[in-house]
Structures are given as structure tokens and as C-alpha cells.
N, C-alpha and C. Protein backbone atom coordinates (compact mmCIF):
# COMPACT_ATOMS: atom_id res chain seq x y z
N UNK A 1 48.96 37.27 -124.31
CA UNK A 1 48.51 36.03 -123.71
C UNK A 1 49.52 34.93 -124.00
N UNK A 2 49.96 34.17 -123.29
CA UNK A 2 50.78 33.04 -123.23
C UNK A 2 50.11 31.67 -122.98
N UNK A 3 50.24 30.56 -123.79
CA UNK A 3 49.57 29.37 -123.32
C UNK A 3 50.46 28.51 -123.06
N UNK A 4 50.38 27.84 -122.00
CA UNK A 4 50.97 26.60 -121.42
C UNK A 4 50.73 25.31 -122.55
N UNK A 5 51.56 24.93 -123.21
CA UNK A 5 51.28 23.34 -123.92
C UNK A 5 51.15 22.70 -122.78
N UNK A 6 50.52 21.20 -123.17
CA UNK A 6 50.76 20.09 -122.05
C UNK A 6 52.20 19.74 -121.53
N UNK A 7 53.14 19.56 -122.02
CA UNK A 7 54.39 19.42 -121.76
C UNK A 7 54.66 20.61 -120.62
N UNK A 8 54.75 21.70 -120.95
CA UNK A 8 55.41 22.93 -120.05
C UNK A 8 54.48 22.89 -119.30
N UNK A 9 53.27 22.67 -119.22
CA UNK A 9 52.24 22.42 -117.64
C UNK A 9 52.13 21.70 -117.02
N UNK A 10 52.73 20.72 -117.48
CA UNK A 10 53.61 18.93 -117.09
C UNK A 10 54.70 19.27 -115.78
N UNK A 11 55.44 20.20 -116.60
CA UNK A 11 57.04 20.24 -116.08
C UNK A 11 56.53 21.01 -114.46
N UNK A 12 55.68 22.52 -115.64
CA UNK A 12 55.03 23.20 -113.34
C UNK A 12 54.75 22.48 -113.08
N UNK A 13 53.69 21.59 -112.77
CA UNK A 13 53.02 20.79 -111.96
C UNK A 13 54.39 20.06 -111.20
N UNK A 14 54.94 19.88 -112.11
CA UNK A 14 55.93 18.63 -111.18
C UNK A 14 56.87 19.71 -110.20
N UNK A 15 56.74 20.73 -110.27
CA UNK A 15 57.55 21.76 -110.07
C UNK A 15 59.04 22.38 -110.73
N UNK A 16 58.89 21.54 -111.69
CA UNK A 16 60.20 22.16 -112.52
C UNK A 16 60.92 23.61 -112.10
N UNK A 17 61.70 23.63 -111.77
CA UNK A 17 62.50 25.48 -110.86
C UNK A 17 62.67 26.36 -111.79
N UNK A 18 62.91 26.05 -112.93
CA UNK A 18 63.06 27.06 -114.35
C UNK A 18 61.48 27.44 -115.24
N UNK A 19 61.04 26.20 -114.97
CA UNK A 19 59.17 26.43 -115.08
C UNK A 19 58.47 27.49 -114.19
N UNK A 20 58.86 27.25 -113.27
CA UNK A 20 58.08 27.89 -112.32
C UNK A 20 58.32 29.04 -112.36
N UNK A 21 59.88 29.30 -112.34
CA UNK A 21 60.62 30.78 -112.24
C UNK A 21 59.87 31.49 -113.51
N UNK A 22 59.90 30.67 -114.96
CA UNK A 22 60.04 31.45 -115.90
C UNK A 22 58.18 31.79 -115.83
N UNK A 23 56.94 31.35 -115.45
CA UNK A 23 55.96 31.25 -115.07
C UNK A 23 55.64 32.37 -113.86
N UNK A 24 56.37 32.61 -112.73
CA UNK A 24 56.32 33.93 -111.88
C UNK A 24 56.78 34.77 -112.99
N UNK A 25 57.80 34.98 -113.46
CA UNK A 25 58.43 36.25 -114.37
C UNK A 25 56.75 36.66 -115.13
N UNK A 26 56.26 35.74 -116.66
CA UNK A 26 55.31 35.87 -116.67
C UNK A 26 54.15 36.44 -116.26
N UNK A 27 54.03 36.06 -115.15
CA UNK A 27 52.93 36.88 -114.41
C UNK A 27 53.32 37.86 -113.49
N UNK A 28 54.71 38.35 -113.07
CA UNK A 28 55.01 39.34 -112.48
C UNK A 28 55.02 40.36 -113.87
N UNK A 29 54.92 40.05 -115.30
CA UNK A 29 55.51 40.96 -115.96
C UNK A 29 53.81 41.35 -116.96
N UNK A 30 52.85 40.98 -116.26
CA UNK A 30 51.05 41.15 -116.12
C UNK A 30 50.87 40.52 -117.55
N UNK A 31 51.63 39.58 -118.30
CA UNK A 31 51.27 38.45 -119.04
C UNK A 31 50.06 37.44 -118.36
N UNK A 32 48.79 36.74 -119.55
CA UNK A 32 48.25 36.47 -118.99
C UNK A 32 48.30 34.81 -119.10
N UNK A 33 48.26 34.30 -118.25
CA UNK A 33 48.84 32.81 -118.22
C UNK A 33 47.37 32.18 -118.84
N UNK A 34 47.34 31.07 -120.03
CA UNK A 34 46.35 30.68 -120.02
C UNK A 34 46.12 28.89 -120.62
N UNK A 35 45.17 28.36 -120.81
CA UNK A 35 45.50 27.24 -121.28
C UNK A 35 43.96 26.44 -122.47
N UNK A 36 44.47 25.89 -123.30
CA UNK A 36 43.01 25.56 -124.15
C UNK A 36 42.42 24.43 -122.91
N UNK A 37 40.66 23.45 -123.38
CA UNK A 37 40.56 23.03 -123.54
C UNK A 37 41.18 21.34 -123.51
N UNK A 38 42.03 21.70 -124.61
CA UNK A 38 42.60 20.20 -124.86
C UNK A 38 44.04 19.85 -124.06
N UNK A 39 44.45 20.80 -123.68
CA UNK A 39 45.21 20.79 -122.46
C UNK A 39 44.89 19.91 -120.88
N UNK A 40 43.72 21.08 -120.87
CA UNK A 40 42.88 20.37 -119.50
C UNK A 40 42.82 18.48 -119.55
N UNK A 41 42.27 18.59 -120.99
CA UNK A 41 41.99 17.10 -120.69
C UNK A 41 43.01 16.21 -120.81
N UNK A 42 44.17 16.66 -121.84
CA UNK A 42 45.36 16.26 -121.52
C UNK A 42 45.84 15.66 -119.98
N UNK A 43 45.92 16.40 -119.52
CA UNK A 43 46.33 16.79 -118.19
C UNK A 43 45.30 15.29 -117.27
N UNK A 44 44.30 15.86 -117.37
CA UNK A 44 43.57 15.23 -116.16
C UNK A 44 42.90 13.68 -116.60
N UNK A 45 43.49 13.51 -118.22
CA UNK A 45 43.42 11.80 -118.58
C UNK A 45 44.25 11.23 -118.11
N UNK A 46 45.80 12.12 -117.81
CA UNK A 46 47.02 11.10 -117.66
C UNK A 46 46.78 10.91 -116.31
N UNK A 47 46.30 12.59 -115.22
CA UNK A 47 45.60 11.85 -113.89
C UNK A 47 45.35 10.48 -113.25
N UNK A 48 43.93 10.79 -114.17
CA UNK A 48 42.96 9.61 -114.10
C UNK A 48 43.48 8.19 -114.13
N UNK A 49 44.49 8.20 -115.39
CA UNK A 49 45.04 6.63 -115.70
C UNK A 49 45.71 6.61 -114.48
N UNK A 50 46.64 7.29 -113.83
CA UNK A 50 47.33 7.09 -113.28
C UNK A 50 46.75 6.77 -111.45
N UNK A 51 45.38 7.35 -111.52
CA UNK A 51 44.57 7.63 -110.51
C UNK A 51 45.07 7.84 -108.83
N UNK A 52 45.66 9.34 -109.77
CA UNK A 52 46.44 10.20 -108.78
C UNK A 52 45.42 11.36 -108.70
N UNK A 53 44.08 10.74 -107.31
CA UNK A 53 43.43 12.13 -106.96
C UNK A 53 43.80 13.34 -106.48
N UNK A 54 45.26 13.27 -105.17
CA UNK A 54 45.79 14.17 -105.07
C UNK A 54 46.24 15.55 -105.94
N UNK A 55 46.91 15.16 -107.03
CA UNK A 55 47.13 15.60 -108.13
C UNK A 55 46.18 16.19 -108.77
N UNK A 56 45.30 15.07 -109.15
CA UNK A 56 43.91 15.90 -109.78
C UNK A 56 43.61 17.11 -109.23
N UNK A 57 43.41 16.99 -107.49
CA UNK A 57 42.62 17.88 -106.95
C UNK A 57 43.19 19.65 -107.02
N UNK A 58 44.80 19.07 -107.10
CA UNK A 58 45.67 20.25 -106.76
C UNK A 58 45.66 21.14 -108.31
N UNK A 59 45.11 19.96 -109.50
CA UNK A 59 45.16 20.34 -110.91
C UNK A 59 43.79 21.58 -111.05
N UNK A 60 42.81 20.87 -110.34
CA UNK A 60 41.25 21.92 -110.22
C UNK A 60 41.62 23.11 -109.46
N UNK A 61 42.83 23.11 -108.28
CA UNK A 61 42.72 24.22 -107.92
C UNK A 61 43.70 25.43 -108.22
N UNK A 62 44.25 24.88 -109.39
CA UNK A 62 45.28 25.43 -110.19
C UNK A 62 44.82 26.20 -111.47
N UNK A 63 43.59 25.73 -111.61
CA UNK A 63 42.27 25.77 -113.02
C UNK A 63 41.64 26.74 -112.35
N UNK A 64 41.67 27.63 -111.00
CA UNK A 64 40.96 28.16 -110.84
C UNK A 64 41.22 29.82 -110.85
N UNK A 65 42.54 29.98 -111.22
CA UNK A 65 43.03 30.84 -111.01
C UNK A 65 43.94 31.03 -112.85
N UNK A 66 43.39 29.84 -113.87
CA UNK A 66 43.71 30.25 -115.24
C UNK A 66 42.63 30.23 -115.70
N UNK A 67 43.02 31.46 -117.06
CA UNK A 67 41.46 31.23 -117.97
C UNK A 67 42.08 29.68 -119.12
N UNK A 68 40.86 29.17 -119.09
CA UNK A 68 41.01 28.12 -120.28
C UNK A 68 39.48 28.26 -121.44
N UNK A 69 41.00 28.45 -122.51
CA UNK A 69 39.67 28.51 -123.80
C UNK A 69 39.65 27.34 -124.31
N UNK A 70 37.60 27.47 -125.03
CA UNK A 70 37.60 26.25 -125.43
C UNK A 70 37.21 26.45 -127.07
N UNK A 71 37.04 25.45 -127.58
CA UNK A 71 36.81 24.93 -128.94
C UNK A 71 35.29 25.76 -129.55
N UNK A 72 35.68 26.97 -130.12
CA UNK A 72 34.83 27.66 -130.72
C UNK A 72 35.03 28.12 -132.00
N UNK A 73 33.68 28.36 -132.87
CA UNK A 73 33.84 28.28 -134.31
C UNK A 73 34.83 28.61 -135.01
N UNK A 74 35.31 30.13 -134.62
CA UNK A 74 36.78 30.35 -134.78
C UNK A 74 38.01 29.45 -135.00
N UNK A 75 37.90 28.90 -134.24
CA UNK A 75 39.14 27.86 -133.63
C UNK A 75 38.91 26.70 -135.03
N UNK A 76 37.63 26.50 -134.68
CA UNK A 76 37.53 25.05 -135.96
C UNK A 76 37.76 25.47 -137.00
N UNK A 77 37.53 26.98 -137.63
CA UNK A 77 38.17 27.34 -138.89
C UNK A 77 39.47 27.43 -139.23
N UNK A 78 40.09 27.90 -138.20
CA UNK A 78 41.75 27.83 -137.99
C UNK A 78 41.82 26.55 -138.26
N UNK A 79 41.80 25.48 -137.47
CA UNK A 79 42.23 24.24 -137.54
C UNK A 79 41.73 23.72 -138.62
N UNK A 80 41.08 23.62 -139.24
CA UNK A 80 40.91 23.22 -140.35
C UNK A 80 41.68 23.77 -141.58
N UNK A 81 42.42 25.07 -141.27
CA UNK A 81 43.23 25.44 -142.49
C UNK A 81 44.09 25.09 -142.02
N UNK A 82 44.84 24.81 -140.87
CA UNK A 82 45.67 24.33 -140.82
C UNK A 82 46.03 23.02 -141.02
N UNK A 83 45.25 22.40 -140.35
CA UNK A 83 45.05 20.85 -141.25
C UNK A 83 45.66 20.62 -142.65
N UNK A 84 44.57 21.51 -143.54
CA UNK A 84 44.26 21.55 -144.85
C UNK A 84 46.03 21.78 -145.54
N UNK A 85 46.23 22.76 -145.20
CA UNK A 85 47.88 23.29 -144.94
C UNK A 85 48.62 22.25 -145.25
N UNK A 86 48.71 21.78 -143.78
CA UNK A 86 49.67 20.88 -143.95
C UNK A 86 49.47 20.02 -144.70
N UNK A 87 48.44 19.17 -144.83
CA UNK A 87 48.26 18.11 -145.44
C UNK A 87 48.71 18.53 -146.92
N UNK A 88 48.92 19.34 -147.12
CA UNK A 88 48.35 19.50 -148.72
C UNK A 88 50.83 19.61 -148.92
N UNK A 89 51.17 20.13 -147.91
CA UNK A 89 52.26 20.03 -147.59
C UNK A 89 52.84 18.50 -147.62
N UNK A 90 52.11 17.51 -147.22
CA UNK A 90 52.43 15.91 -147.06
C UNK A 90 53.00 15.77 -145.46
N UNK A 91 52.28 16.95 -144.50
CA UNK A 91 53.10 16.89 -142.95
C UNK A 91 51.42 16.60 -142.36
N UNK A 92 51.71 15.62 -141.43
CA UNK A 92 50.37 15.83 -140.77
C UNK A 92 51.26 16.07 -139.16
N UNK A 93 50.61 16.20 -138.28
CA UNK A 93 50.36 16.47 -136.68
C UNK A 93 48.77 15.81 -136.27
N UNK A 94 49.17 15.54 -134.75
CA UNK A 94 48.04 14.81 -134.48
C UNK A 94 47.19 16.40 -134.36
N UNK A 95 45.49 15.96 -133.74
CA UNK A 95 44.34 16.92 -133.86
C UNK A 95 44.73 17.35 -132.57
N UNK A 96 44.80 16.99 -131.62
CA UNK A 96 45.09 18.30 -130.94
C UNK A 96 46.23 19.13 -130.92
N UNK A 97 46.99 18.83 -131.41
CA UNK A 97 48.12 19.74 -131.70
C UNK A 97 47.26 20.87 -132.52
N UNK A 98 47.06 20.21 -133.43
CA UNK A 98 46.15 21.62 -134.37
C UNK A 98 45.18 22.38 -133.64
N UNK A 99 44.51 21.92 -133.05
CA UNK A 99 43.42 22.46 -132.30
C UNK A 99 44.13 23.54 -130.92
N UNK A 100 45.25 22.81 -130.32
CA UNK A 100 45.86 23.69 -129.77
C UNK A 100 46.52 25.01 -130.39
N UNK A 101 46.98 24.50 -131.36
CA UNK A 101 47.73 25.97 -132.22
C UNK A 101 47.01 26.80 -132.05
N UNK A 102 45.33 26.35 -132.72
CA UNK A 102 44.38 27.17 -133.57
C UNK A 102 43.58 28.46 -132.29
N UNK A 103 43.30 28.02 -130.87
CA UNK A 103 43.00 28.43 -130.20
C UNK A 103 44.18 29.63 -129.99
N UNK A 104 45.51 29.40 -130.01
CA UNK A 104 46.53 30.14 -129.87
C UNK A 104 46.36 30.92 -130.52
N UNK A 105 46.35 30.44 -132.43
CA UNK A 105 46.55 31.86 -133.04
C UNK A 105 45.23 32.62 -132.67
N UNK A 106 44.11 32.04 -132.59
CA UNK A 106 42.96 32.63 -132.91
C UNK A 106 42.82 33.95 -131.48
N UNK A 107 43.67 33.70 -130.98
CA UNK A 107 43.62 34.38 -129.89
C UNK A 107 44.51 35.58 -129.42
N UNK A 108 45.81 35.15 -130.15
CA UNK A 108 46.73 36.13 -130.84
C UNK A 108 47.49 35.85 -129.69
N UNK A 109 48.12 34.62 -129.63
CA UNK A 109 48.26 34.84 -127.78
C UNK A 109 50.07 33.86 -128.58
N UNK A 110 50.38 33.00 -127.39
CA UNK A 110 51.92 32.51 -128.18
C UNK A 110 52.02 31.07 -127.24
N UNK A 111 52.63 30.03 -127.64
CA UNK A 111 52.62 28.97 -127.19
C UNK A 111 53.55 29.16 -126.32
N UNK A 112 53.65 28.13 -125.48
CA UNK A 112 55.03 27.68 -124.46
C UNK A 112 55.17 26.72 -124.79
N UNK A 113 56.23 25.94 -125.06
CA UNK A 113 55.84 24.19 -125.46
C UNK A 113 57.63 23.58 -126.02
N UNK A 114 58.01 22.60 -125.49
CA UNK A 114 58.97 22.14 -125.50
C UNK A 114 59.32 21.24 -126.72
N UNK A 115 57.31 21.65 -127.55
CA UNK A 115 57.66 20.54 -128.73
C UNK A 115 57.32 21.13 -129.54
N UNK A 116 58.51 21.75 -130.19
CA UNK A 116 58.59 23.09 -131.50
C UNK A 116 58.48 21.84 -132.54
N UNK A 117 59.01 20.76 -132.89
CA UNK A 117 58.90 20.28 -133.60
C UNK A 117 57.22 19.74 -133.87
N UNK A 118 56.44 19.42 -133.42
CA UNK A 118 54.69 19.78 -133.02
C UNK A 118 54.48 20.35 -134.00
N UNK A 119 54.99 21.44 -133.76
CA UNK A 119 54.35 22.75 -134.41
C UNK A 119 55.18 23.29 -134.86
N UNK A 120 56.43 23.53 -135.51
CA UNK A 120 57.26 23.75 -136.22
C UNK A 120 56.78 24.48 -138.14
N UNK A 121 56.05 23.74 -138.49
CA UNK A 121 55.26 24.23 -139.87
C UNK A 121 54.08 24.43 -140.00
N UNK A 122 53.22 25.56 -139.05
CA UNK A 122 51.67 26.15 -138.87
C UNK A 122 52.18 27.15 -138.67
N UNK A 123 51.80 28.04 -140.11
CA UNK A 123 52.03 29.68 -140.07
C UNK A 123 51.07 29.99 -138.99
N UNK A 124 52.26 31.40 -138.78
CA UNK A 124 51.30 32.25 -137.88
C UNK A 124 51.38 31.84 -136.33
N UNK A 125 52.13 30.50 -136.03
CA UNK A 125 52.11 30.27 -134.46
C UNK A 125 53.42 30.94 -133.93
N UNK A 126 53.22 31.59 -132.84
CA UNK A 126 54.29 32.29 -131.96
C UNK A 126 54.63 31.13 -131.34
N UNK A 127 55.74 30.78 -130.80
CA UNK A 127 56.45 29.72 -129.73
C UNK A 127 57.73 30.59 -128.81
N UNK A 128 57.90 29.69 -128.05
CA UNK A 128 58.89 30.04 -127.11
C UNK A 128 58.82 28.82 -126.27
N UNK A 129 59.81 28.44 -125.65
CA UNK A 129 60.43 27.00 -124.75
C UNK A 129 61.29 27.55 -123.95
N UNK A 130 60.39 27.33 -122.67
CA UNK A 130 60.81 27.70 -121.43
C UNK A 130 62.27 26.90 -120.95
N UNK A 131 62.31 25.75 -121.28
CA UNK A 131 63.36 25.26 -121.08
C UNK A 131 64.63 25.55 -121.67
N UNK A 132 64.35 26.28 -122.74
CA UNK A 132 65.62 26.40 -123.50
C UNK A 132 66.61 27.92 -123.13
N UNK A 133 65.59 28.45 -122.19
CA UNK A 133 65.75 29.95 -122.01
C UNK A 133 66.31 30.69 -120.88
């Protein structure tokens, strides 16, 4: 399983050509494209502010054809050690970053995300950056 961060689901949407490409490969290669929760809302706050319904609409019908996981007990235990982790490290990250990881690892699945530095020190997260590749 592969998850889209907000950033790399940023870049498809806008149609990025190396996004997209590396996103067909993906799913030509029966990887399963997927996205948390905190993504979605990511996504469809900056919408809203921006109150670009077009967009929105094309965002729901883009949602219909990924699975998106959400925030289950699992997940809050992860994130909370990870939290705990870091903090205890003297590194914090904002909460959804953690919460995004946590759905990742908990899922055994691997980020996409252009912001390794994010997530750079949370054992156990797979990454890869489509852009760099």
C-alpha cells in the first residue's frame, strides 16, 4: 500500500507529469493507491478557503476511486508513541504529521511525501519522494 501525503496529492491534482506518471506506474504495477483521513481534510480546507468548488468537486470524484483510512484505535496508539518518542528526543512535528505516519505504519503501507524532513525521525516509517525519482 502506498499513501499519498498532502504535498504529493497537491502536486497530482495540479497535474504534476512526474506525479502523475510515477502514480500510473503505481497502479499499473497493482500497488494500492491510498490516502488517511487527515489528508482528505487537508486537501478540501485549502479548497474551501480558497472556494474553488470546481476543484472540490473533481477532489470527491477522485475520493471515489481511493480507499481512505481513518483514525482508529490502532492509529492513536501509534501516534501516541510516536509523539512520546519524539518528544522525549526534544523533536516535535505537528499532529497530523504523526497521525499521518501512524495510519501508514499501522497499515504497513509507505508514504509518498516530498517532506522527508516531516518525518525524517519516526521509526518504522517507509518514505519515498516522487519527485526526487
Amino acid at each position: 500500500m502506498i499513501f499519498l501525503d498532502t504535498d504529493t496529492l497537491s502536486y497530482f491534482l495540479a497535474g504534476n507529469p512526474m506525479i502523475r506518471d510515477k502514480m500510473q506506474d503505481a497502479i499499473d504495477c497493482k500497488h494500492q493507491v491510498c490516502l488517511t483521513c487527515i489528508n482528505v481534510y487537508e486537501i478540501i480546507k485549502g479548497l474551501r478557503y480558497r472556494n474553488n468548488k470546481n476543484k472540490e468537486q473533481l477532489f470527491e470524484e477522485f475520493l471515489t476511486n481511493i480507499t481512505v483510512f481513518s483514525l482508529e484505535e490502532k492509529v492513536i496508539q501509534i501516534a501516541a508513541d510516536i509523539y512520546a518518542d519524539l518528544r522525549k528526543k526534544g523533536e516535535t512535528i505537528g499532529d497530523a504529521d504523526i497521525l499521518i505516519a501512524a495510519v501508514v505504519i499501522s497499515n504497513d503501507g509507505k508514504l509518498i511525501t516530498n517532506n522527508f524532513k516531516h518525518y525524517q525521525n519516526i521509526n518504522g516509517l517507509i518514505m519515498e519522494n516522487w519527485l526526487l525519482e
